[in-house]
Protein backbone atom coordinates (compact mmCIF):
# COMPACT_ATOMS: atom_id res chain seq x y z
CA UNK A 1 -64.75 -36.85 6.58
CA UNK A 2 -61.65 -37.56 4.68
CA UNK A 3 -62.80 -36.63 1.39
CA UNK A 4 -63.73 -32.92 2.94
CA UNK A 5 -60.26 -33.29 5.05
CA UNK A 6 -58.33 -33.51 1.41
CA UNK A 7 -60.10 -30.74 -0.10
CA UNK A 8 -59.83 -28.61 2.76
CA UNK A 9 -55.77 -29.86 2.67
CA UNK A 10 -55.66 -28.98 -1.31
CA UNK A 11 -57.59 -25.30 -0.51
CA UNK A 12 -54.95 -24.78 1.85
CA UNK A 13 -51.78 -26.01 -0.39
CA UNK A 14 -52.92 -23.50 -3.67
CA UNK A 15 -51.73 -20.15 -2.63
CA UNK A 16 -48.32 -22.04 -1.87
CA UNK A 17 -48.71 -23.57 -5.20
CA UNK A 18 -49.76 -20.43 -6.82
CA UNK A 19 -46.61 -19.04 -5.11
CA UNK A 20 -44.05 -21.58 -6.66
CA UNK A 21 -45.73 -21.12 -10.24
CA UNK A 22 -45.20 -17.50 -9.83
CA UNK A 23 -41.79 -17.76 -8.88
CA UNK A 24 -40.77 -20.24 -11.70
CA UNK A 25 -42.20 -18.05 -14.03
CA UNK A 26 -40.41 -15.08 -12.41
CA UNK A 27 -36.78 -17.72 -12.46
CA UNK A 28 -37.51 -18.16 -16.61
CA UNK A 29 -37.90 -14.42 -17.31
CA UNK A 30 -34.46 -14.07 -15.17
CA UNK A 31 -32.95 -16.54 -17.33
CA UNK A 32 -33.70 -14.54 -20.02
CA UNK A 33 -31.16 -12.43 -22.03
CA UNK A 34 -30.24 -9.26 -19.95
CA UNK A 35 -27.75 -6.97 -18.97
CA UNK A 36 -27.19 -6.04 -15.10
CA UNK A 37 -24.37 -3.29 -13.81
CA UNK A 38 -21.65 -4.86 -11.48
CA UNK A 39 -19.48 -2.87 -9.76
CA UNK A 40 -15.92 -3.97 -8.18
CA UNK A 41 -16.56 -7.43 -8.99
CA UNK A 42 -12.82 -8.60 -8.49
CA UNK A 43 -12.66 -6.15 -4.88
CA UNK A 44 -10.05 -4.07 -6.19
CA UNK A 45 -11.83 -1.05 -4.78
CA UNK A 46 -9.71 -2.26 -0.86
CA UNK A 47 -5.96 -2.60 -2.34
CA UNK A 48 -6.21 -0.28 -5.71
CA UNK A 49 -9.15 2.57 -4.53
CA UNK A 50 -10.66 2.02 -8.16
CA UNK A 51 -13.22 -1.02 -8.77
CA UNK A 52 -14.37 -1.48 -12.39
CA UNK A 53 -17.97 -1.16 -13.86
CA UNK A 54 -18.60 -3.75 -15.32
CA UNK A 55 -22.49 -5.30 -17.83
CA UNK A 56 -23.04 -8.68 -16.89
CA UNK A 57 -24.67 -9.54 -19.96
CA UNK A 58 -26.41 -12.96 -19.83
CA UNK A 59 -26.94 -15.04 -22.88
CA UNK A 60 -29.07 -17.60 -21.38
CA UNK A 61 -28.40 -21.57 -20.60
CA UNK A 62 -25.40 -19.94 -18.18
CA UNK A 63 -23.99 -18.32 -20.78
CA UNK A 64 -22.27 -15.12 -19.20
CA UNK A 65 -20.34 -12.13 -20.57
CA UNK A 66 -18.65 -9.31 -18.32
CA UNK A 67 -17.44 -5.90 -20.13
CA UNK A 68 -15.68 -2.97 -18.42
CA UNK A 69 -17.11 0.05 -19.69
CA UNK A 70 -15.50 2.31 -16.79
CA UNK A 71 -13.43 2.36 -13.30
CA UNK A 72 -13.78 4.66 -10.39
CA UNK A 73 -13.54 4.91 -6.67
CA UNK A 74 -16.93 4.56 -4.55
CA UNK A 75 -17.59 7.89 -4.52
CA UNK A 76 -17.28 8.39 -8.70
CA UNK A 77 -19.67 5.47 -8.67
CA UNK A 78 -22.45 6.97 -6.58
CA UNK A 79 -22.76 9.80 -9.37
CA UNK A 80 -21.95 7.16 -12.53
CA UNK A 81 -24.65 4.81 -11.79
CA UNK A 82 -27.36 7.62 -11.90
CA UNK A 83 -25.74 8.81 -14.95
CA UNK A 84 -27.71 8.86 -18.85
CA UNK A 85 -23.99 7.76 -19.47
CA UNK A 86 -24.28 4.71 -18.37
CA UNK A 87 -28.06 4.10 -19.18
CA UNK A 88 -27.04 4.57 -22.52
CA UNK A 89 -24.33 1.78 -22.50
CA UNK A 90 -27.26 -0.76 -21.06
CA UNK A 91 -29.66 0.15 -23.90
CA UNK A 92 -26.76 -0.36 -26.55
CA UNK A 93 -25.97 -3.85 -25.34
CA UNK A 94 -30.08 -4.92 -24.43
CA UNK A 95 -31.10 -3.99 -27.79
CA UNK A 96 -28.19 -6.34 -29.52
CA UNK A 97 -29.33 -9.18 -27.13
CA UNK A 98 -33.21 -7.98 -28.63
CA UNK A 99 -32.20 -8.29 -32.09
CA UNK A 100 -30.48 -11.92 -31.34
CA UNK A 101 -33.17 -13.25 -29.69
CA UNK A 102 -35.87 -11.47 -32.02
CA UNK A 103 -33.81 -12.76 -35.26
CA UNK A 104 -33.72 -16.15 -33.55
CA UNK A 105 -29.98 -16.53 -33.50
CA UNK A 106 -27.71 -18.51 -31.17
CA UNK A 107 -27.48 -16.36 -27.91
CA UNK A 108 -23.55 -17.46 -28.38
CA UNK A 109 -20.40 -15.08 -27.02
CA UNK A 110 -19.28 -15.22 -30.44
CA UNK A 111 -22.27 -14.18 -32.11
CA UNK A 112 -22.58 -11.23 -29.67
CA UNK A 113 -18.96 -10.01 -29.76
CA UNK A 114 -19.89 -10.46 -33.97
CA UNK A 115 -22.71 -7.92 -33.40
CA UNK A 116 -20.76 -5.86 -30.61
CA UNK A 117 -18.32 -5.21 -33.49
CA UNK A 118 -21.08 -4.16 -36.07
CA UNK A 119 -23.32 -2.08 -33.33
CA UNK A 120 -20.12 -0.48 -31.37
CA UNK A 121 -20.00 2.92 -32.98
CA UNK A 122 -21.07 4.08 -29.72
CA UNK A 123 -18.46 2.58 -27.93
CA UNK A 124 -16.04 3.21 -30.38
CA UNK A 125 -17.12 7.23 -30.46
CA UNK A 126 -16.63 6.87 -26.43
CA UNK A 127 -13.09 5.71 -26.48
CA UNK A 128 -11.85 8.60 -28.93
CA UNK A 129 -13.97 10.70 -26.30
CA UNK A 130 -11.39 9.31 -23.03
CA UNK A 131 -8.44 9.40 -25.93
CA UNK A 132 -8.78 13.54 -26.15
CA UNK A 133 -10.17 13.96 -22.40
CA UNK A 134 -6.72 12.19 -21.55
CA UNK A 135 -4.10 14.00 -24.25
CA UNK A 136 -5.56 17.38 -22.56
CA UNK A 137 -3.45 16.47 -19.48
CA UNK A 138 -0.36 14.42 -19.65
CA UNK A 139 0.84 11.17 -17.47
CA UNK A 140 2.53 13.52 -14.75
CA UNK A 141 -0.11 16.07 -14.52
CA UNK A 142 -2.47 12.93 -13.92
CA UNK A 143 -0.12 11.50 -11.28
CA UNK A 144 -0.59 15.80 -9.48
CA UNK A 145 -4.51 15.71 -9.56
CA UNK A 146 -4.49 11.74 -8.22
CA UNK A 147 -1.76 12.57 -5.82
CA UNK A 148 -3.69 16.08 -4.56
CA UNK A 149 -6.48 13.46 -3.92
CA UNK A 150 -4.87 11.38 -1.67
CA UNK A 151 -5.27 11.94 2.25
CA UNK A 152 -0.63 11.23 2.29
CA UNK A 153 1.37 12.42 5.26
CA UNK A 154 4.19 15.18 5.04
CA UNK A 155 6.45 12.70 4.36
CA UNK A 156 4.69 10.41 1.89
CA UNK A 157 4.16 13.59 -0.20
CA UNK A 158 7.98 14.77 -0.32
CA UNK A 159 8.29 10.95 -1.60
CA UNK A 160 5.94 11.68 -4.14
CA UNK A 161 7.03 14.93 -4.95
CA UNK A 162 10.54 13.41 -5.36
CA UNK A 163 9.30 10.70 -7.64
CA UNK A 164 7.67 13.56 -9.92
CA UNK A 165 10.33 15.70 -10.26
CA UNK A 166 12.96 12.45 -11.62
CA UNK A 167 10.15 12.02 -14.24
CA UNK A 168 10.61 15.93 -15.55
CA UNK A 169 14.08 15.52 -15.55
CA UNK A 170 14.08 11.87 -17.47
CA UNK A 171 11.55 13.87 -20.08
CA UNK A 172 9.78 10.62 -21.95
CA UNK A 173 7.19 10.15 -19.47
CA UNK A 174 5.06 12.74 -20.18
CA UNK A 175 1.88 11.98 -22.20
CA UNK A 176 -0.12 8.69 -21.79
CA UNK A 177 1.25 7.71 -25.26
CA UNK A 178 4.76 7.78 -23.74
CA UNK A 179 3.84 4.74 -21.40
CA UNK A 180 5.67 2.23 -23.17
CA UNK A 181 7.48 -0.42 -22.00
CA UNK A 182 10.80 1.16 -23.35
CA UNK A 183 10.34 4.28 -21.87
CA UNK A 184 9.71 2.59 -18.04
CA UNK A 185 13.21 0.37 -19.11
CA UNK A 186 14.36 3.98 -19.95
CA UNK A 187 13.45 5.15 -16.93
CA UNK A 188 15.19 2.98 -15.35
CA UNK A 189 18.27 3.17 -17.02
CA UNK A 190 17.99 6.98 -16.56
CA UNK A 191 17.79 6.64 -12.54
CA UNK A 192 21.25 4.46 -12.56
CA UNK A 193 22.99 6.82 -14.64
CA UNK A 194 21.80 10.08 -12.73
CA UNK A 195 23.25 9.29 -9.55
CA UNK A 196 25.08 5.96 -9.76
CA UNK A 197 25.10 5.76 -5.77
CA UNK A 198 21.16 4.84 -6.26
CA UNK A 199 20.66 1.28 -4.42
CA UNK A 200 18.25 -1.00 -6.46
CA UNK A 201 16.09 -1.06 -3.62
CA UNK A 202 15.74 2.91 -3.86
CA UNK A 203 15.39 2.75 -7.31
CA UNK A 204 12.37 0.06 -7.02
CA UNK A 205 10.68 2.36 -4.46
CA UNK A 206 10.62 4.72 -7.42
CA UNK A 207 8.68 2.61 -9.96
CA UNK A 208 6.45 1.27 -7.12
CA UNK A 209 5.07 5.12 -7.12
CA UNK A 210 4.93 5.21 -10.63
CA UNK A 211 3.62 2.01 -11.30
CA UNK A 212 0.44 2.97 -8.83
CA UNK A 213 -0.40 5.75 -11.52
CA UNK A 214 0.41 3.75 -14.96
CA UNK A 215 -2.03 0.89 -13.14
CA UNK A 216 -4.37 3.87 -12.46
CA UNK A 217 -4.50 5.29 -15.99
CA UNK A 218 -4.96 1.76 -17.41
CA UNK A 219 -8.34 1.39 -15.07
CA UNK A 220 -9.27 4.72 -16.42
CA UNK A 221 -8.91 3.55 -20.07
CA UNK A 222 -6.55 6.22 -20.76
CA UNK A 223 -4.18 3.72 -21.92
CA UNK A 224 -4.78 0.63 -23.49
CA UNK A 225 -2.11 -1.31 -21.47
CA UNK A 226 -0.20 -1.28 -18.29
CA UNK A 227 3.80 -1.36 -19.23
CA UNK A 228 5.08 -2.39 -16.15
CA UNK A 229 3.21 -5.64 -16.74
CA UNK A 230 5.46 -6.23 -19.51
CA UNK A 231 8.35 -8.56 -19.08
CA UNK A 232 11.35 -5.99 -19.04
CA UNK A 233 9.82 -3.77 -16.57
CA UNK A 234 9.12 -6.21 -13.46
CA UNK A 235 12.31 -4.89 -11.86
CA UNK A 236 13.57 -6.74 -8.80
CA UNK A 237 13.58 -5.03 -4.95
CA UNK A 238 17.15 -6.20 -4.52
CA UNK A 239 18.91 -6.11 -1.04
CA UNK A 240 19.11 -3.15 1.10
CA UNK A 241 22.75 -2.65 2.67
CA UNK A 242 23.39 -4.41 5.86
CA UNK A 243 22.85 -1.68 9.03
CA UNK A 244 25.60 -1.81 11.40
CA UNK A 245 24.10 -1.08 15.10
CA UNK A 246 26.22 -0.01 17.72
CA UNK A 247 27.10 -2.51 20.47
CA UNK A 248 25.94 -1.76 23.96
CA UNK A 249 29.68 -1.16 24.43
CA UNK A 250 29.96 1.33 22.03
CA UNK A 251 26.44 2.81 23.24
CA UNK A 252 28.41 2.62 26.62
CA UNK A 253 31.18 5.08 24.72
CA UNK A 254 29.40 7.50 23.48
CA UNK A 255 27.02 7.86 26.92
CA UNK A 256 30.06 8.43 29.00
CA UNK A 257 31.53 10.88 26.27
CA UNK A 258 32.05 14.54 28.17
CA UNK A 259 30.14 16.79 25.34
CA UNK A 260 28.92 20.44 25.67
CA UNK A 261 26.21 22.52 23.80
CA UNK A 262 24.15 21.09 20.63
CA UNK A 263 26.93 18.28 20.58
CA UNK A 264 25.37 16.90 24.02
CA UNK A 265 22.23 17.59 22.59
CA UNK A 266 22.67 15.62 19.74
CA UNK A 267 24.66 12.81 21.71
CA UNK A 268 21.26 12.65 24.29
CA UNK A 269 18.99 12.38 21.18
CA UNK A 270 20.70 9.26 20.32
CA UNK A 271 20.73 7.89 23.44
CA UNK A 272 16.66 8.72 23.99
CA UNK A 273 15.98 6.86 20.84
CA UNK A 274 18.67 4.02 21.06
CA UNK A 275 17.14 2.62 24.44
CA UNK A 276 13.70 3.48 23.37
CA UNK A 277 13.40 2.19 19.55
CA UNK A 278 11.86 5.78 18.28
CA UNK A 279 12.28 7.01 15.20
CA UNK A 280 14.15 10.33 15.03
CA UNK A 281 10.13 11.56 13.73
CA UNK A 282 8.49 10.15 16.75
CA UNK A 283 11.12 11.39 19.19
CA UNK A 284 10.30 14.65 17.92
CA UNK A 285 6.87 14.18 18.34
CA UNK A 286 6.82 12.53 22.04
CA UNK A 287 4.88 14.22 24.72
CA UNK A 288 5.37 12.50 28.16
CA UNK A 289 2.33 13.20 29.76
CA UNK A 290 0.00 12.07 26.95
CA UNK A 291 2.09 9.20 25.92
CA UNK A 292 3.70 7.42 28.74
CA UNK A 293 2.33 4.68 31.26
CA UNK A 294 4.16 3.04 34.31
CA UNK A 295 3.60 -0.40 35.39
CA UNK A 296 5.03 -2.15 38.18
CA UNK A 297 7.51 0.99 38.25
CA UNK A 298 8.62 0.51 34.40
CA UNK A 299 7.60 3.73 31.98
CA UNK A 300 6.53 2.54 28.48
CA UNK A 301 5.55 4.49 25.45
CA UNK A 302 2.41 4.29 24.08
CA UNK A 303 1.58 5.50 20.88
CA UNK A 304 1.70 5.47 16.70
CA UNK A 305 4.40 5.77 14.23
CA UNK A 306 4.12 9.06 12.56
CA UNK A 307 5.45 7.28 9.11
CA UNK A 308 2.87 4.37 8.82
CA UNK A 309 0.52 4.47 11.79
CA UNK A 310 1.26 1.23 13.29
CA UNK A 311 0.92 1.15 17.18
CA UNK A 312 3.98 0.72 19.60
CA UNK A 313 4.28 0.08 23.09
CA UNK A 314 8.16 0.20 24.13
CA UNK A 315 9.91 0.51 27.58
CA UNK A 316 12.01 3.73 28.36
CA UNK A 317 15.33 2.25 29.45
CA UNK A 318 16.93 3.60 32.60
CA UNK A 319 19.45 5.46 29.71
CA UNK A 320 16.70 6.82 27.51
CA UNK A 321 15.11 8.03 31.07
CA UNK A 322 18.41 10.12 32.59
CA UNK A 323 17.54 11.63 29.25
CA UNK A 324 14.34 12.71 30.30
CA UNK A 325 15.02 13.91 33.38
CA UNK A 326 18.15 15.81 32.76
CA UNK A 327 15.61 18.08 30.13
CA UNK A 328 12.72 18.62 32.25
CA UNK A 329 11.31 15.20 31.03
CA UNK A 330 11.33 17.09 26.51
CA UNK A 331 13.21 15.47 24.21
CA UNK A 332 15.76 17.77 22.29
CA UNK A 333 14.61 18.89 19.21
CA UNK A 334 17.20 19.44 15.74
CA UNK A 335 16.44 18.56 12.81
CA UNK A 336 17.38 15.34 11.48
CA UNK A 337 20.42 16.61 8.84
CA UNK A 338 21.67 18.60 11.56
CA UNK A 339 21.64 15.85 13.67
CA UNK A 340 23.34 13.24 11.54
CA UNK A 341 26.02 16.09 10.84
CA UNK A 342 26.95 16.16 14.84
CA UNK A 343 26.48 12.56 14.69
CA UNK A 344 29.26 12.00 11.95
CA UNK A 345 31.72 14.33 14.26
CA UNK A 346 30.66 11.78 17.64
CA UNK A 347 32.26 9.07 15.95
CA UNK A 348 35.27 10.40 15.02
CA UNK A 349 35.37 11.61 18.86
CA UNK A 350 34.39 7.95 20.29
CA UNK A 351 36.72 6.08 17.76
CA UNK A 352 33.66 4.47 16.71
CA UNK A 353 33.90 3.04 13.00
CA UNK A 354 30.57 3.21 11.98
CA UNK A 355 28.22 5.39 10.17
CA UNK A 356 26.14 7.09 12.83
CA UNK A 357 22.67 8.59 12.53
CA UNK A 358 19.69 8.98 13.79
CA UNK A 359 18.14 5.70 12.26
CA UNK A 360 21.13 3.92 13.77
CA UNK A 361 19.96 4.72 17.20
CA UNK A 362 16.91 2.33 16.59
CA UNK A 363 18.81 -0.02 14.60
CA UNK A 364 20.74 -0.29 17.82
CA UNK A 365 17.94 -0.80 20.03
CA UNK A 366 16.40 -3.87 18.54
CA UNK A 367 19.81 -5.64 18.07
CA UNK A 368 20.63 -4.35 21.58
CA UNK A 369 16.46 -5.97 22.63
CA UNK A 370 17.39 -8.95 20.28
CA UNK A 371 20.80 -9.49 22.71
CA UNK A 372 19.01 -10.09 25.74
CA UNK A 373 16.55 -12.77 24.93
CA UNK A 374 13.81 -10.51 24.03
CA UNK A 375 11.17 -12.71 21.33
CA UNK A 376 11.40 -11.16 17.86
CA UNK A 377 7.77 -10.83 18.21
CA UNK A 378 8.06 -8.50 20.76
CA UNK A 379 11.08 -6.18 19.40
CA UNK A 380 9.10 -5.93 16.24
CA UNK A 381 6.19 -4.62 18.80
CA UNK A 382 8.13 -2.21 20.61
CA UNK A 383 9.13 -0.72 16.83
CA UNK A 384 5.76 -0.47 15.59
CA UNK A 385 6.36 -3.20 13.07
CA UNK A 386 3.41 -5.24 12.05
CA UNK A 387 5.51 -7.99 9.98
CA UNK A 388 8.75 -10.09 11.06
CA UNK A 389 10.59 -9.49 8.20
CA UNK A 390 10.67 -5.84 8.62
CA UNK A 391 12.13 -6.16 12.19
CA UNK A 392 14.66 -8.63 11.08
CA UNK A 393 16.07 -6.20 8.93
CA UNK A 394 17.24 -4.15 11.59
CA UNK A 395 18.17 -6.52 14.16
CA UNK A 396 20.50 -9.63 12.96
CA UNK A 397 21.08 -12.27 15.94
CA UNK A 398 24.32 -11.43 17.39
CA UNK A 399 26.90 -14.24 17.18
CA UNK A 400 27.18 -13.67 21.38
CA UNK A 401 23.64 -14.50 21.63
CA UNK A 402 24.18 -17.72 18.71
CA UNK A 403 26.89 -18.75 21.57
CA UNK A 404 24.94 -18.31 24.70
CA UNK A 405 21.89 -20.81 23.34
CA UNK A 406 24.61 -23.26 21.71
CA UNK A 407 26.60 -23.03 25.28
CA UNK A 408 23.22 -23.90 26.76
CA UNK A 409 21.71 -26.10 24.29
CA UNK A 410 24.96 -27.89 24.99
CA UNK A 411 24.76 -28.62 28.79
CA UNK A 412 20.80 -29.71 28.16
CA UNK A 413 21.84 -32.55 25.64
CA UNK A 414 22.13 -35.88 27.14
């Protein structure tokens, strides 16, 4: 009974058995030396919209080489991994690792890269290929077709267009052979001595743009190496200028100022976006009925920043609400120049000594939040502002609220 019980055991264990030989043998041809297509290894595809193509070619005993033989969004690579293009590139590198293993050499990276440089006419004939394909069109008519691809808003594109335009004038950006470290430090110089009122922080914002397209025509192959990666060109943010918001007293000014015509206008604007937080864009775009909600009898705004999308929910102050009601619940529209121009003549009129605009207005507002109590957290929600540090820019504690908590802090310690 046993002896039929352990055959009847060992009948049952083969096709497992059978199964694990198969798969070992299946594991050895794997460890073999072959070349597989990877694509967006790193996942730069999320942060740079291009992921590299890349051969995994395996030696064997671990041994592991990666070479970048192209870079293109997810929708390039849907079309480039059907190509003969690419087919061809794995043939060239499987028949090297053939001849190795055939010749019975030492599946080394140094051997390979030894017959890579004998057997990459190919590759070599492929490079001069991108090398003409790029002098056809130079470094700013590549930044036009990438930027035409790009799904920017209005005012991302005048940003862009801006950018473009210093790079005609500065003249040594032009081809892919004029990316050279110099001519970026050139660039640079050439901002500062265009318009010497140029902050560094403005002038950054400029290579940021252009530094997304040298990065782009390096992952492209079109040039051989990024220049703002060299040491002169990582140029510093710097500091942007201080704002100065207006005090709820001088908010108080300019509210009770007697004003007629677009003056008024302009003067209710302000108010509208000083107790509200709006940008002088999203005032313009503010619809009442679709946008507003009221709880427990207080009206907030609901809705997203035209400039970068981020949600805001923010409270229309009782101010920012005699607005509303004295114009049929619209906000005046003017444009934004025009509005800063009225703006400039309102503080003369109010004795106020600041530079007022439109951005001003919402500088005010979180300072003015910031004064009563309200959590930084919550200011920076009410501007649409995903991250701290941008709300601390415009609203600095006041040294009346640094007073209050010491006062209080005071009478609390034993």
């Amino acid at each position: 009974m046993s002896i039929i019980t352990e055959d009847w055991e060992l009948l049952l264990s083969l096709p497992v058995w059978m199964k694990a030989v198969s798969r070992a043998q299946n594991l050895n041809k794997m460890r073999k030396a072959n070349v597989m297509v990877v694509y967006d290894r790193k996942k730069r595809v999320t942060t740079t919209g291009l992921g590299k193509v890349e051969l995994s070619i395996y030696l064997g005993n671990g041994v592991r080489k990666y070479v970048t033989i192209h870079s293109c969004n997810p929708f390039e690579w849907k079309v480039y991994k059907e190509s003969q293009e690419l087919r061809d590139e794995i043939a060239l590198y499987q028949l090297v690792l053939n001849n190795m293993e055939k010749n019975g050499e030492e599946m080394t990276i140094e051997n390979l890269d030894n017959h890579l440089g004998i057997d990459s006419t190919k590759a070599k004939e492929k490079r001069v290929i991108r090398e003409k394909k790029a002098s056809k069109h130079g470094f700013i008519d590549f930044m036009k077709e990438q930027i035409a691809k790009e799904d920017l808003k209005p005012n991302t594109m005048k940003r862009r267009a801006v950018v473009l335009e210093a790079l005609k004038r500065y003249g040594k950006l032009n081809s892919f052979a004029d990316l050279t470290h110099q001519n970026v430090k050139g660039f640079d110089e050439f901002l500062r001595d265009e318009d010497p009122t140029r902050t560094q922080p403005t002038i950054h914002d400029y290579h940021k743009v252009v530094h997304k397209y040298t990065r782009m025509a390096f992952q492209y192959d079109f040039i051989t190496k990024d220049p703002y990666e060299h040491p002169l060109c990582k140029f510093k943010r710097g500091q942007y200028k201080e704002r100065r918001p207006l005090l709820e007293d001088e908010l108080l000014i300019i509210r009770n100022k007697k004003l007629h015509g677009k003056e008024a206008r302009v003067r209710d604007l302000f108010v509208f976006c000083a107790y509200t937080g709006l940008a002088y864009i999203d005032s313009q775009n503010f619809d009442y009925e679709t946008m507003t909600e009221t709880i427990n009898g207080q009206t907030y705004i609901d809705g997203k920043r035209t400039k970068t999308g981020n949600a805001f929910y923010t409270p229309i102050l009782p101010p920012a609400m005699e607005v509303l009601k004295r114009y049929d619940y619209q906000v005046p529209h003017i444009s934004n120049q025009k509005a800063n121009d009225y703006l400039h003549a309102l503080e003369v009129a109010c004795e106020i000594h600041k530079p007022m605009t439109m951005h001003v207005a919402r500088h005010s507002f979180a300072t003015l939040a910031l004064s009563y109590d309200i959590p930084i957290e919550d200011v920076g929600r009410m501007l649409g502002q995903k991250n701290i540090r941008t709300t601390q820019i415009y609203a600095k504690i006041l040294k009346s609220t640094i007073d209050r908590h010491a006062s209080n802090l005071a009478s609390l310690i034993k």
